[in-house]
PDB file of N, CA and C in Angstrom:
ATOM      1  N   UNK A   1       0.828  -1.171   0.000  1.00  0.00           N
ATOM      2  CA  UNK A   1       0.000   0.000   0.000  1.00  0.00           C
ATOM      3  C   UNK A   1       0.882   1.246   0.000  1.00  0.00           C
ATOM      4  N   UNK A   2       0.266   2.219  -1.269  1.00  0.00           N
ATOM      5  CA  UNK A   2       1.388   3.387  -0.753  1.00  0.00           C
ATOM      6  C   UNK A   2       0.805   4.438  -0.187  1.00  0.00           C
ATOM      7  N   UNK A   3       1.402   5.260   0.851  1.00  0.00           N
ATOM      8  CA  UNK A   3       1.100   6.118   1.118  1.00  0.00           C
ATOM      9  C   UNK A   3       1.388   7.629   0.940  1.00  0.00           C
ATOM     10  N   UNK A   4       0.586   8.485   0.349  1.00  0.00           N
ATOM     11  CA  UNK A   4       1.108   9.650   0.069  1.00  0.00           C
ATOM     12  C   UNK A   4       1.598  10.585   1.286  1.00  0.00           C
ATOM     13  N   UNK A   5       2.625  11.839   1.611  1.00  0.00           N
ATOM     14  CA  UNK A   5       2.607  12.386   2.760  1.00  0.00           C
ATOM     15  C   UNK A   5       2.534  14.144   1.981  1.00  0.00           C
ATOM     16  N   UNK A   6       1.780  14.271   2.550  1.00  0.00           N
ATOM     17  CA  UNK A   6       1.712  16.485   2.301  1.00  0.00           C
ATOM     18  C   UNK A   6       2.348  16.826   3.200  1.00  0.00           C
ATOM     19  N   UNK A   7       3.183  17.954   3.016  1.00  0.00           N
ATOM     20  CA  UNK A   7       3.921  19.108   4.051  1.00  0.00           C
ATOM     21  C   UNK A   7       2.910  20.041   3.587  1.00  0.00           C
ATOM     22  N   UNK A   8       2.131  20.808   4.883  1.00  0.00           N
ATOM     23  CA  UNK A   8       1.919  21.985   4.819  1.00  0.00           C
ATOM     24  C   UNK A   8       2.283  23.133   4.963  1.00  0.00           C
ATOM     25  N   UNK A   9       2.503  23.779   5.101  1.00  0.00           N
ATOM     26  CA  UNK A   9       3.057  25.227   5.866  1.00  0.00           C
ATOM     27  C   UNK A   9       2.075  25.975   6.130  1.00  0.00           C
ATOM     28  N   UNK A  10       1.972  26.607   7.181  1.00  0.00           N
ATOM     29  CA  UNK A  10       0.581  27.419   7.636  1.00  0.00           C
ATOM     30  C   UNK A  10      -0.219  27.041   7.786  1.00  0.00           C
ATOM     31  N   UNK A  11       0.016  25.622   8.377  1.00  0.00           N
ATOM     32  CA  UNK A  11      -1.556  24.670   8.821  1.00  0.00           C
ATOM     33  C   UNK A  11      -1.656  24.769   9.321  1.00  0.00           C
ATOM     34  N   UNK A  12      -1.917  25.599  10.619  1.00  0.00           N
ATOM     35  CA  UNK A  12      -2.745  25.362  11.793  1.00  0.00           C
ATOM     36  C   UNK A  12      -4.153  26.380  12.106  1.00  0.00           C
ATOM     37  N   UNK A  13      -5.020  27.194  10.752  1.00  0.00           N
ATOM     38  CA  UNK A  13      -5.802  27.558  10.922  1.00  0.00           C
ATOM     39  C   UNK A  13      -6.036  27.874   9.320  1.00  0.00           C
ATOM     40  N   UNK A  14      -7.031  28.172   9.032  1.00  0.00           N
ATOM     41  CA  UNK A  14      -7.538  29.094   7.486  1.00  0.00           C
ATOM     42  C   UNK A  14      -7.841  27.560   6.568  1.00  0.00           C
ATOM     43  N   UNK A  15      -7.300  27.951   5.206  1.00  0.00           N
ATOM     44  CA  UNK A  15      -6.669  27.512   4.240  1.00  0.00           C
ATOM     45  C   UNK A  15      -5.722  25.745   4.467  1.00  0.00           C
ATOM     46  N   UNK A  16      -4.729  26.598   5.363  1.00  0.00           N
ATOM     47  CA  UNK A  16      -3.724  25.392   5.507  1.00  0.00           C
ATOM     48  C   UNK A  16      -4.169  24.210   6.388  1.00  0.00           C
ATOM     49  N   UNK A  17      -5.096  24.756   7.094  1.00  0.00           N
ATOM     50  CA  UNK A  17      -5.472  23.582   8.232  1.00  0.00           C
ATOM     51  C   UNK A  17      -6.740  23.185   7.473  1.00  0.00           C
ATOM     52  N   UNK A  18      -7.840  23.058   6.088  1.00  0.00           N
ATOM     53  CA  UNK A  18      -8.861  23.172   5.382  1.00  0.00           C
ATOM     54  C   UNK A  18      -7.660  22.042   4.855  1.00  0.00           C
ATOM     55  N   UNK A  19      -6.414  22.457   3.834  1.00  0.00           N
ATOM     56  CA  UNK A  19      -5.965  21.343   3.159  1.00  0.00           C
ATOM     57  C   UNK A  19      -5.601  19.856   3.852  1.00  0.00           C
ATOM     58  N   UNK A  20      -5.144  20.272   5.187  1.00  0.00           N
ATOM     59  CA  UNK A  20      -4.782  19.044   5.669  1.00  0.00           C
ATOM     60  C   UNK A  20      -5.818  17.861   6.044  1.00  0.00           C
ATOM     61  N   UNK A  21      -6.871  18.930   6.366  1.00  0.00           N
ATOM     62  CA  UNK A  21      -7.787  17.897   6.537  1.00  0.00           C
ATOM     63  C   UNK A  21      -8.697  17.407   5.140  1.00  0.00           C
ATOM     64  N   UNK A  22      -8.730  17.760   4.700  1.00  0.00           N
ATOM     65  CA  UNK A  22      -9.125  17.554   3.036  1.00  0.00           C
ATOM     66  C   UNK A  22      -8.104  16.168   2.407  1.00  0.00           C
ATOM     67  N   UNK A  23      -6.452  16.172   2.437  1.00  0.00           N
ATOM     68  CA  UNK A  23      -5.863  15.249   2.288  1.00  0.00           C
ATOM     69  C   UNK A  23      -5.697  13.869   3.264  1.00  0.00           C
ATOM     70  N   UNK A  24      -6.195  14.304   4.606  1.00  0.00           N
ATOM     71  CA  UNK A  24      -6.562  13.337   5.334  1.00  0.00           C
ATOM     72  C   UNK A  24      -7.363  12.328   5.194  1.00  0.00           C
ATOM     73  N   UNK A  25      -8.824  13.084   4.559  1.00  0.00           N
ATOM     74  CA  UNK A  25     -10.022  12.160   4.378  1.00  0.00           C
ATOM     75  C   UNK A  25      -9.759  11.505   3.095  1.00  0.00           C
ATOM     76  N   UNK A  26      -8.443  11.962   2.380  1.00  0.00           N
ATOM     77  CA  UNK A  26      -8.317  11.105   0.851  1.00  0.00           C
ATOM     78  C   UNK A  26      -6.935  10.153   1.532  1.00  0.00           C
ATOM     79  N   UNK A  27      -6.747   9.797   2.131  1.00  0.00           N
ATOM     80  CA  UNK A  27      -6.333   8.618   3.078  1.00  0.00           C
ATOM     81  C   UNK A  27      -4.498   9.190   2.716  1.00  0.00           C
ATOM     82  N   UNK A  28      -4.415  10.748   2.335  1.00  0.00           N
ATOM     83  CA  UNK A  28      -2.790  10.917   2.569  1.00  0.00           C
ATOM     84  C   UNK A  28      -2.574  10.929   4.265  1.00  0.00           C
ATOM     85  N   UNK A  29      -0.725  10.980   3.932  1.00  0.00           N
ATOM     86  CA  UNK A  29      -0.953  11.263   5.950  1.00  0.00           C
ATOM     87  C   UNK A  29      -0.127  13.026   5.751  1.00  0.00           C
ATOM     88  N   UNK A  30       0.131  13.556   6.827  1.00  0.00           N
ATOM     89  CA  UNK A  30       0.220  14.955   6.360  1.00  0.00           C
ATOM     90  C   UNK A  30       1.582  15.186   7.907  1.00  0.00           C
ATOM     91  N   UNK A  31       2.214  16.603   7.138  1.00  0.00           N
ATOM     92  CA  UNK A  31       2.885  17.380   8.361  1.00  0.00           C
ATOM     93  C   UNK A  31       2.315  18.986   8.047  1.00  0.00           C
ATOM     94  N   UNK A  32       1.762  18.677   9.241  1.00  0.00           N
ATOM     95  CA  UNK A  32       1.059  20.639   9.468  1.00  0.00           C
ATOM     96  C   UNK A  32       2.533  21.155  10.476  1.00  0.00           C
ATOM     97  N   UNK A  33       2.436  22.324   9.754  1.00  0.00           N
ATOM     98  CA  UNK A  33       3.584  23.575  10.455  1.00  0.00           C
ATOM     99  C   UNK A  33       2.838  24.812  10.816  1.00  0.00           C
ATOM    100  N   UNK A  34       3.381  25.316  11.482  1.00  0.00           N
ATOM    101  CA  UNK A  34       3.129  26.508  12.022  1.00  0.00           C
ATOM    102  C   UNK A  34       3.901  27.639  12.773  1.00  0.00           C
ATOM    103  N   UNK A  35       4.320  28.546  13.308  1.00  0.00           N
ATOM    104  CA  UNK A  35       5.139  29.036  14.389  1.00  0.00           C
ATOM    105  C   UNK A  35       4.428  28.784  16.023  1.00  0.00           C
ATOM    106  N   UNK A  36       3.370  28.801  16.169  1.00  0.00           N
ATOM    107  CA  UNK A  36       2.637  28.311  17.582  1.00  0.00           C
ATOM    108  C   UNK A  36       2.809  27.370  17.846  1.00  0.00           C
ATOM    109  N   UNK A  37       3.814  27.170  19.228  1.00  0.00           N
ATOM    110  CA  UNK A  37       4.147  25.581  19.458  1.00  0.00           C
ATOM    111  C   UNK A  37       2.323  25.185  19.798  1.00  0.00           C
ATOM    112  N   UNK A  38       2.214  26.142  20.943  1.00  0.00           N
ATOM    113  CA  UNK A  38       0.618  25.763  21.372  1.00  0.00           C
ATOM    114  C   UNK A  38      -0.718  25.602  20.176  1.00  0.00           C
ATOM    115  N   UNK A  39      -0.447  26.362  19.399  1.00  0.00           N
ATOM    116  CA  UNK A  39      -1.696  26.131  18.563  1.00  0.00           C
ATOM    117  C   UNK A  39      -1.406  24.913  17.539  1.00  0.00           C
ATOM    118  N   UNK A  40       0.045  24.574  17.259  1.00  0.00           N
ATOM    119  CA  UNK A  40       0.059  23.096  16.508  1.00  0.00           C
ATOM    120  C   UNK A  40       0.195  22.045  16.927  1.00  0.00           C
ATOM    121  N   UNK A  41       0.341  22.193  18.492  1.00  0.00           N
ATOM    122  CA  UNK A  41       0.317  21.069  19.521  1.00  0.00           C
ATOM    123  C   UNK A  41      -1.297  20.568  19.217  1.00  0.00           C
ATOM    124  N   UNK A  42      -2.474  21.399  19.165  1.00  0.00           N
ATOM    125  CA  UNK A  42      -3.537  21.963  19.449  1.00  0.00           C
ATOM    126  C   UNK A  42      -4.378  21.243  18.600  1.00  0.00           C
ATOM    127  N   UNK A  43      -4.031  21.518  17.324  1.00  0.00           N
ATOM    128  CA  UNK A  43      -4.456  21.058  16.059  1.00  0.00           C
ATOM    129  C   UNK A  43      -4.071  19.598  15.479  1.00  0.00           C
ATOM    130  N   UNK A  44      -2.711  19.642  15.838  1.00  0.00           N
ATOM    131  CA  UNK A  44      -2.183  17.799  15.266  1.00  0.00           C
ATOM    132  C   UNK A  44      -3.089  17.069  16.199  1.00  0.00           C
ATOM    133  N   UNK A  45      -2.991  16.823  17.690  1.00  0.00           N
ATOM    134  CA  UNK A  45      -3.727  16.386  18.536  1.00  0.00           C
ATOM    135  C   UNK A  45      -5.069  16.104  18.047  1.00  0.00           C
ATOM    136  N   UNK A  46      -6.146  17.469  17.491  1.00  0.00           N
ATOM    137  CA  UNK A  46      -7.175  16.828  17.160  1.00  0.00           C
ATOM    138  C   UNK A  46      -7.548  16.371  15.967  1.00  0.00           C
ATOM    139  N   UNK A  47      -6.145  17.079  14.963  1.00  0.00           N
ATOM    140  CA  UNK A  47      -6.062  15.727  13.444  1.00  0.00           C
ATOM    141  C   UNK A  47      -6.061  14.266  14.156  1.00  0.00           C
ATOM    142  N   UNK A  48      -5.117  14.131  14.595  1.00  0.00           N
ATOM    143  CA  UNK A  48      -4.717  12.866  15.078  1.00  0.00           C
ATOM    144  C   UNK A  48      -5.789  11.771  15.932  1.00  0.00           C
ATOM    145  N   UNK A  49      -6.639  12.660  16.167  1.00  0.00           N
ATOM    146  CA  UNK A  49      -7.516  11.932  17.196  1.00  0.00           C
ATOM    147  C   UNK A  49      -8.288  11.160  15.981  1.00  0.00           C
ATOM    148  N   UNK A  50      -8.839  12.334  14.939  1.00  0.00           N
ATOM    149  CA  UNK A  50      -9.736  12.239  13.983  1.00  0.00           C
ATOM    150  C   UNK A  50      -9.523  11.238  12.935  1.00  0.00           C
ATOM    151  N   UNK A  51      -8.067  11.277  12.703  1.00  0.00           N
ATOM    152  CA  UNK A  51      -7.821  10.838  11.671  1.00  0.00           C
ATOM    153  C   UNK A  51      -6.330   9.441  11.949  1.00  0.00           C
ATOM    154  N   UNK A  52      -5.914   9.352  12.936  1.00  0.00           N
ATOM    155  CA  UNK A  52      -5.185   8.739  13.125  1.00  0.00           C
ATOM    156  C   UNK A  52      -3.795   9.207  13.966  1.00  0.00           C
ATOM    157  N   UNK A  53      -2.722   8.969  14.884  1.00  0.00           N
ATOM    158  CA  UNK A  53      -1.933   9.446  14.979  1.00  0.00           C
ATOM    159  C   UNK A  53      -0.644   8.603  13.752  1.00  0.00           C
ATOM    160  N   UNK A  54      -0.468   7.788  13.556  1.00  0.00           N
ATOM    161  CA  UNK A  54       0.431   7.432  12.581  1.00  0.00           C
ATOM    162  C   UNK A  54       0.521   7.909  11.149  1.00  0.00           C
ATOM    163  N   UNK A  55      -0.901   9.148  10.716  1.00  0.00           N
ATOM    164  CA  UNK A  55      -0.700  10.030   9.864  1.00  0.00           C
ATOM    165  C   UNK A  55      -1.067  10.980   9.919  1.00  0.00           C
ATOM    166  N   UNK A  56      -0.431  11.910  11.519  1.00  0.00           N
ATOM    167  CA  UNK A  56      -0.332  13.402  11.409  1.00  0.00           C
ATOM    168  C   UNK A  56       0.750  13.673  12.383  1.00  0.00           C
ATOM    169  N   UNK A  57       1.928  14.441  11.659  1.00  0.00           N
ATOM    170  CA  UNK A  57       3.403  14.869  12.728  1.00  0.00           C
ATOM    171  C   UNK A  57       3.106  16.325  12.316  1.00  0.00           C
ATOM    172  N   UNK A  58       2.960  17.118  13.642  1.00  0.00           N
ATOM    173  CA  UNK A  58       3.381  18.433  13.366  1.00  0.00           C
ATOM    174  C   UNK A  58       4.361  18.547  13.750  1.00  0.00           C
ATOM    175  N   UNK A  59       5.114  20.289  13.485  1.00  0.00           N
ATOM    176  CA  UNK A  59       7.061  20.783  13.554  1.00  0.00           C
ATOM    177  C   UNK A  59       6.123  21.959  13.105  1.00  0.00           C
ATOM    178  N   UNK A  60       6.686  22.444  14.768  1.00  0.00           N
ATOM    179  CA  UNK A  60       7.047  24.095  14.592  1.00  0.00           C
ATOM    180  C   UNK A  60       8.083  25.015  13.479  1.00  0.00           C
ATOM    181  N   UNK A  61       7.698  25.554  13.001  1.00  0.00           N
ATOM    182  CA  UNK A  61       8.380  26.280  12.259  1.00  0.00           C
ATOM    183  C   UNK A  61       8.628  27.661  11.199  1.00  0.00           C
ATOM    184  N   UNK A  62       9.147  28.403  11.644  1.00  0.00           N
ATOM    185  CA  UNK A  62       8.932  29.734  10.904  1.00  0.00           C
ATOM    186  C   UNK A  62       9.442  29.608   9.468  1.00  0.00           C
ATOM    187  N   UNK A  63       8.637  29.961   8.219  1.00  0.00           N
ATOM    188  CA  UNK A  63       9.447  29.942   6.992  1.00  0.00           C
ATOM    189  C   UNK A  63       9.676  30.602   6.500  1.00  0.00           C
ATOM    190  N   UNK A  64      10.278  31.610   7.240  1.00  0.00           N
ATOM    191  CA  UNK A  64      11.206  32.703   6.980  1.00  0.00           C
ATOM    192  C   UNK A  64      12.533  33.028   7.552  1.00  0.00           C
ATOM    193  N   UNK A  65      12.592  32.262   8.160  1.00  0.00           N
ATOM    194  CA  UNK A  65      13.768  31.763   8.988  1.00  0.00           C
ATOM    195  C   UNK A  65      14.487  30.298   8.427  1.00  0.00           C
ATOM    196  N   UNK A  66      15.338  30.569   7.572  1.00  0.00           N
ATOM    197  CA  UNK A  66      15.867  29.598   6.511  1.00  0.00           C
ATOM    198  C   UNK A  66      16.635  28.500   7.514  1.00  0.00           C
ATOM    199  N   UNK A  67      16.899  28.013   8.710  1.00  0.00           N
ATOM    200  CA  UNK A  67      17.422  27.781   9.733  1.00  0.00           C
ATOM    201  C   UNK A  67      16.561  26.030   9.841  1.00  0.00           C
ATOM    202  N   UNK A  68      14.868  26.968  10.143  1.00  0.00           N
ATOM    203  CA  UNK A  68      14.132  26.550  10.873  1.00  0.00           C
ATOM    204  C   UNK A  68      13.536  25.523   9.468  1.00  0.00           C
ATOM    205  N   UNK A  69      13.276  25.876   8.464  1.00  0.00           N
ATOM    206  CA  UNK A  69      13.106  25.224   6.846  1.00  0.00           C
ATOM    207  C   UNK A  69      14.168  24.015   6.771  1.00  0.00           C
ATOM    208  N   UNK A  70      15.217  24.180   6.871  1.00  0.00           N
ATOM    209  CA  UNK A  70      16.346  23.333   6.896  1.00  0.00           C
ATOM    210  C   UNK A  70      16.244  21.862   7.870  1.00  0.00           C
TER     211      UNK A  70
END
């Protein structure tokens, strides 16, 4: 079985957190980012509940900070 994986960036509300869960229910597994440790703690938690924890890892991260991308 293969499994697809999405990186998001800016998933943890709007848009970005709309795609992840959108690729969830099409059986990808996903990494949501964000800069809020608390609000992507927040959000993977209740991907994860929803949808599985073995396909949702969040990582803090600013992407503008070429450091933190790396």
């Amino acid at each position: 079985m293969l499994i697809k994986c999405v990186v998001i960036t800016g998933s943890t509300k709007g848009i970005g957190l709309g795609l992840a869960e959108e690729f969830l229910e099409r059986d990808c597994a996903v990494v949501i980012s964000g800069r809020s440790k608390q609000r992507l703690e927040t959000e993977a938690r209740r991907l994860a509940q929803r949808f599985g924890e073995r396909r949702v890892l969040g990582h803090v991260c600013d992407v503008t900070e070429y450091a933190q991308v790396r």
